[in-house]
Protein backbone atom coordinates (compact mmCIF):
# COMPACT_ATOMS: atom_id res chain seq x y z
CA UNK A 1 69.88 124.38 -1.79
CA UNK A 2 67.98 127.57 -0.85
CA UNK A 3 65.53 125.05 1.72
CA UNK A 4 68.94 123.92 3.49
CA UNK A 5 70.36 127.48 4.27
CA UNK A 6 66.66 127.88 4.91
CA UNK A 7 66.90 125.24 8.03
CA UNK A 8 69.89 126.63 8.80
CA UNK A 9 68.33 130.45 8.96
CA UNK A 10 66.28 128.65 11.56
CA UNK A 11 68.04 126.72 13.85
CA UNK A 12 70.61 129.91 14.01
CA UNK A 13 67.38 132.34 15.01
CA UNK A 14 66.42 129.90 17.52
CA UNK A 15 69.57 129.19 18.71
CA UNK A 16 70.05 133.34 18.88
CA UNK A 17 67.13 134.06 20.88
CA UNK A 18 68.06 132.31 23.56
CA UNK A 19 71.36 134.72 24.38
CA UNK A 20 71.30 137.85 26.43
CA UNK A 21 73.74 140.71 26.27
CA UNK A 22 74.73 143.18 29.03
CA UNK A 23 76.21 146.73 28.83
CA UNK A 24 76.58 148.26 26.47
CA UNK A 25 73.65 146.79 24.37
CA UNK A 26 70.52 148.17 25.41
CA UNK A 27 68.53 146.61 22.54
CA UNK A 28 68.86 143.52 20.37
CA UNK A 29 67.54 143.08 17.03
CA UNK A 30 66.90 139.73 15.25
CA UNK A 31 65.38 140.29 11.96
CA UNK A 32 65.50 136.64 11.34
CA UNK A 33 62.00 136.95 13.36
CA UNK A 34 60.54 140.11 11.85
CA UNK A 35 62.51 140.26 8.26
CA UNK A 36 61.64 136.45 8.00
CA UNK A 37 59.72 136.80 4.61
CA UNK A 38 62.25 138.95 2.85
CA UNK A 39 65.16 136.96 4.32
CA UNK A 40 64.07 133.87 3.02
CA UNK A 41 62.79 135.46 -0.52
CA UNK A 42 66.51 136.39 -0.55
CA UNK A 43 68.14 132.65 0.43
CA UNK A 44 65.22 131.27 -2.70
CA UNK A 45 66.18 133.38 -5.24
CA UNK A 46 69.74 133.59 -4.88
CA UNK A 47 71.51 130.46 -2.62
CA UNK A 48 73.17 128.77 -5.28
CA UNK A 49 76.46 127.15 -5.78
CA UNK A 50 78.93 130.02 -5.87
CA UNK A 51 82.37 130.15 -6.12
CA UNK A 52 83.07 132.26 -3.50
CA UNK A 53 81.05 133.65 -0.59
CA UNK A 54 81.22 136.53 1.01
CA UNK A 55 81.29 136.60 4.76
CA UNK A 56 80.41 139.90 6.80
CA UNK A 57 80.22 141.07 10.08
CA UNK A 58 76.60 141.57 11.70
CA UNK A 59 73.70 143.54 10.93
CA UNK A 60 73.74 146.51 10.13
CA UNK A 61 70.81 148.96 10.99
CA UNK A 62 70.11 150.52 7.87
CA UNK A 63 70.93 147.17 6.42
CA UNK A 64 69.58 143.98 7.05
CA UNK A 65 67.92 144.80 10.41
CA UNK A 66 65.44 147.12 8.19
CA UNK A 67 65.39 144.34 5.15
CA UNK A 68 66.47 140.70 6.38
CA UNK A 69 68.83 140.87 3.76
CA UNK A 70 72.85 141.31 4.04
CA UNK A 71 74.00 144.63 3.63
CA UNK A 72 70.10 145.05 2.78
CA UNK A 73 70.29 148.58 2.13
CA UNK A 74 66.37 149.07 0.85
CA UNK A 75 67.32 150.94 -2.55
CA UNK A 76 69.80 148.32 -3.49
CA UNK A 77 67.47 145.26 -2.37
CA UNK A 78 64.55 146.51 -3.58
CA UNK A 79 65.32 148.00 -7.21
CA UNK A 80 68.31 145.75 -7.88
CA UNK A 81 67.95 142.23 -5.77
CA UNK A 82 63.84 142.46 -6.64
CA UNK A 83 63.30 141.84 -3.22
CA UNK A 84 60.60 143.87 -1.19
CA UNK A 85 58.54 141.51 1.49
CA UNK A 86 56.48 142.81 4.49
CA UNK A 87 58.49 143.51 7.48
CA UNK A 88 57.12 142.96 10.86
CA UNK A 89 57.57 145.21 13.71
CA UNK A 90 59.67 143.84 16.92
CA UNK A 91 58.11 143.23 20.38
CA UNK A 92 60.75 145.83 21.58
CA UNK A 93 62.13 148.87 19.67
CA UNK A 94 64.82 150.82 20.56
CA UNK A 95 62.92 154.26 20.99
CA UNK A 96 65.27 156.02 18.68
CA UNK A 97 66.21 153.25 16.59
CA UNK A 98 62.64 152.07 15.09
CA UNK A 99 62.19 149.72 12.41
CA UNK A 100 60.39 150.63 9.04
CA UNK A 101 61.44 148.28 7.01
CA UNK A 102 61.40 148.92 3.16
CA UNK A 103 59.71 152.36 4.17
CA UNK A 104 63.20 153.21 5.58
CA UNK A 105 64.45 156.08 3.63
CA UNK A 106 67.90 156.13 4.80
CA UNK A 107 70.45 154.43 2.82
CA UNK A 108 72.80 151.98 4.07
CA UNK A 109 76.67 152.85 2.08
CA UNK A 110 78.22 149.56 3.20
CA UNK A 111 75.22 147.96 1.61
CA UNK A 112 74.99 150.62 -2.05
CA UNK A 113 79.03 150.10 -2.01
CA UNK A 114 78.83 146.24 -1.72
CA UNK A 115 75.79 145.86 -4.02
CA UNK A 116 76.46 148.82 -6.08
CA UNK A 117 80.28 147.00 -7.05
CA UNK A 118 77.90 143.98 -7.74
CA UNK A 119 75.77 145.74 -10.30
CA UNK A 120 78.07 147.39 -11.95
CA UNK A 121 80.32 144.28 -12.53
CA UNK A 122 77.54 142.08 -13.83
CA UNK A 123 75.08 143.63 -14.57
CA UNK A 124 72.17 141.37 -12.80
CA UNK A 125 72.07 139.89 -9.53
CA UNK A 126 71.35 136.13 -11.54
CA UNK A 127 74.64 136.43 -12.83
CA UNK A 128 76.44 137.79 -9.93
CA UNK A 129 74.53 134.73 -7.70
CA UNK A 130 75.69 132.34 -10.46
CA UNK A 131 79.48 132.90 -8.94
CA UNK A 132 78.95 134.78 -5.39
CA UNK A 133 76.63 134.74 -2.30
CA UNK A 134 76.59 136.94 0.34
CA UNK A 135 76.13 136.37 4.25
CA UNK A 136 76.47 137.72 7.59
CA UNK A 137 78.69 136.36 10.00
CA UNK A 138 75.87 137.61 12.63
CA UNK A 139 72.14 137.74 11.55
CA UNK A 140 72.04 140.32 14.92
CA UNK A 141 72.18 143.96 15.15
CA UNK A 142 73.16 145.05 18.64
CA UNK A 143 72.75 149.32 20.06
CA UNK A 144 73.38 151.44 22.85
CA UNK A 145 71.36 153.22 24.86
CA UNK A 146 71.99 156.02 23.02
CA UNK A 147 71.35 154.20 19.65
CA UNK A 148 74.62 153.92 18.54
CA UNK A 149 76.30 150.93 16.77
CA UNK A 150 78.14 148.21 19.22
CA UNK A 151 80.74 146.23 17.63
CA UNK A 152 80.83 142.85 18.16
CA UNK A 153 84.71 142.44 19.55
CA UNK A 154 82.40 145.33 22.69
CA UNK A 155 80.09 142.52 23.88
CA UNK A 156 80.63 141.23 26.83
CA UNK A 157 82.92 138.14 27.61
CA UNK A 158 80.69 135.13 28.16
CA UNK A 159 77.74 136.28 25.72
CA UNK A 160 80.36 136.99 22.90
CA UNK A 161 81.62 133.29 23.86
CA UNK A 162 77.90 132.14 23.58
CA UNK A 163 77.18 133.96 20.00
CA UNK A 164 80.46 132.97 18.53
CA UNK A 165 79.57 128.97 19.05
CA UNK A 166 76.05 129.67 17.42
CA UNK A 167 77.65 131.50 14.47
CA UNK A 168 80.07 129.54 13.99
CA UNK A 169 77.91 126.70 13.65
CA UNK A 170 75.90 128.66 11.25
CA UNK A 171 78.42 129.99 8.90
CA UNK A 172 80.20 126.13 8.57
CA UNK A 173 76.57 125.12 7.74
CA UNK A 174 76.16 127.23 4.99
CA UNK A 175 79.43 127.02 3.58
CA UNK A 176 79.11 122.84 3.48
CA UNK A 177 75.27 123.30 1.77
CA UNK A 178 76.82 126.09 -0.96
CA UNK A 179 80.10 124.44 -1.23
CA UNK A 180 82.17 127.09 -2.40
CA UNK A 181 85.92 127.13 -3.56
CA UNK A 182 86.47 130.87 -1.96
CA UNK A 183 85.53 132.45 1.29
CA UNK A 184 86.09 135.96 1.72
CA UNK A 185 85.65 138.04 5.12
CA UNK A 186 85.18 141.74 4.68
CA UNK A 187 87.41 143.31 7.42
CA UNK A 188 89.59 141.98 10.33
CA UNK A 189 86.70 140.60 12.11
CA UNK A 190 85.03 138.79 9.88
CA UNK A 191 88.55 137.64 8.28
CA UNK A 192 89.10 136.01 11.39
CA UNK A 193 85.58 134.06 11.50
CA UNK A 194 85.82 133.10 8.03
CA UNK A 195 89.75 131.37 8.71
CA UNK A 196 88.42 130.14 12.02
CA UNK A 197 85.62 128.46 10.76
CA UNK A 198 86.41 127.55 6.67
CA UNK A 199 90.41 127.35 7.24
CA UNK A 200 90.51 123.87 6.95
CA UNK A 201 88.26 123.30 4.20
CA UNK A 202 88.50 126.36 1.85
CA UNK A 203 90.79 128.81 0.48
CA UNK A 204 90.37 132.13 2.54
CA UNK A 205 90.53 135.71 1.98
CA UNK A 206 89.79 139.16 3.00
CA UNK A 207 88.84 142.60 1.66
CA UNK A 208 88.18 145.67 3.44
CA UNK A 209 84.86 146.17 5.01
CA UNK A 210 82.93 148.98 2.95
CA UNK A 211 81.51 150.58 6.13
CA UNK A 212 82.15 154.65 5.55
CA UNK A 213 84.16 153.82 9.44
CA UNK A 214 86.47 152.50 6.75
CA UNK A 215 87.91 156.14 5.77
CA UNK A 216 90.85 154.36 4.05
CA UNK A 217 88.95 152.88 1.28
CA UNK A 218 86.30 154.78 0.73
CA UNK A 219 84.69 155.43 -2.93
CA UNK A 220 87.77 152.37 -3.59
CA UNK A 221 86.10 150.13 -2.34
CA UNK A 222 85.48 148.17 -5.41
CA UNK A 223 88.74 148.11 -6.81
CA UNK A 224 90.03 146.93 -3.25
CA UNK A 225 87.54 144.18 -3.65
CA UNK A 226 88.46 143.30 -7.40
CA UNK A 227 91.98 142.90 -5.67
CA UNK A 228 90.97 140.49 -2.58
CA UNK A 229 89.39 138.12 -5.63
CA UNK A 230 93.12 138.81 -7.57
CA UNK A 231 94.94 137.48 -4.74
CA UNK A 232 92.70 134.53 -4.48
CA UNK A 233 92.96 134.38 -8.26
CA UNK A 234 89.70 134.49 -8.26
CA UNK A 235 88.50 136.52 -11.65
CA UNK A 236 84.65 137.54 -11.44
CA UNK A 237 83.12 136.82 -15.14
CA UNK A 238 82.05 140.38 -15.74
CA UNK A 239 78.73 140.91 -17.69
CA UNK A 240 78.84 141.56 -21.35
């Protein structure tokens, strides 16, 4: 299981590398290179056969472009996943966005929301893997000039054409190894990858992204989750 989504890790990075971006993304980071060890510590230890998985956007800076892990905020991936691998340095840094890996003191909230819901419903990550698995859309984490954040729906036309083919390809991978009943996309974007992509061949939901852009949900955002998995009727078997 976890040496097919392994392959597949692979053949997306390479696949990945090969794309450029214009304005507005100054600087591009793949931690499918340099977060290789912990990303693949994470796809061993947890790629299993859920019932549902859980489909985000792209990586987040704080997140999985310090960790290799989705919504790898370090406190929640280290202390609560188990997972702490060295993390290599890129050939290019953005000069105000370095990379520190699990020395990274900043927390990610999307990440302690997403993970933190996960904990407290089960209890251990073993028995949240045994129904749920979580991956990125986008294994790429894209910034300004100034160092800020660029949404994926901002890249330009023909390289947002390019990724989407890649990721695609990726995420319909995954979902055949892990064969899921559920696929869930947290927020619109990834929503509309995950029906795209899995439409045809699962059932599909959504659930608000826990990003703290997300004003709406906020603190929520666990109960607005438990209620994507109601509508699916999809009932997570809490811990004991």
């Amino acid at each position: 299981m976890s040496g097919d989504l392994i392959a597949i890790a692979e053949r997306l990075r390479e696949a990945l590398a090969t794309l450029r971006f214009g304005e507005p993304v100054c600087h591009v980071y793949n931690p499918l290179f340099y977060a290789w060890r912990p990303h693949c510590e994470y796809l061993r230890r947890f790629a299993r056969k859920p019932d549902v998985l859980i489909v985000g956007m792209n990586a987040g800076y704080f997140g999985m472009a310090q960790t290799g892990v989705p919504f790898g905020d370090v406190v929640m991936v280290r202390d609560w996943l188990g997972i702490e691998a060295r993390v290599e340095r890129p050939e290019v840094e953005h000069p105000k966005r370095p990379i520190e890996g699990f020395a990274c003191r900043r927390r990610e909230v999307s990440g302690q929301r997403l993970w933190g819901w996960a904990c407290d419903t089960f209890g251990t990550p073993e028995r949240f893997a045994a129904q749920f698995f979580v991956v990125n859309y986008c294994a790429l984490c894209f910034l300004s000039e100034s160092g800020a954040n660029v949404a994926l729906d901002k890249l330009p036309a023909q390289s947002r054409l390019s990724l989407q083919t890649a990721c695609d390809a990726a995420l319909h991978a995954a979902a055949m190894a892990l064969r899921p009943r559920y696929a869930i996309g947290l927020g619109h974007f990834a929503a509309r990858c995950v029906a795209r992509v899995l439409g045809a061949e699962l059932v599909c939901g959504t659930a608000p992204h826990p990003s703290p852009a997300n004003a709406s949900v906020g603190a929520n955002w666990p109960r607005e989750m438990n209620r994507a998995l109601a509508a699916l009727n999809m009932a997570p078997r809490r811990s004991s």
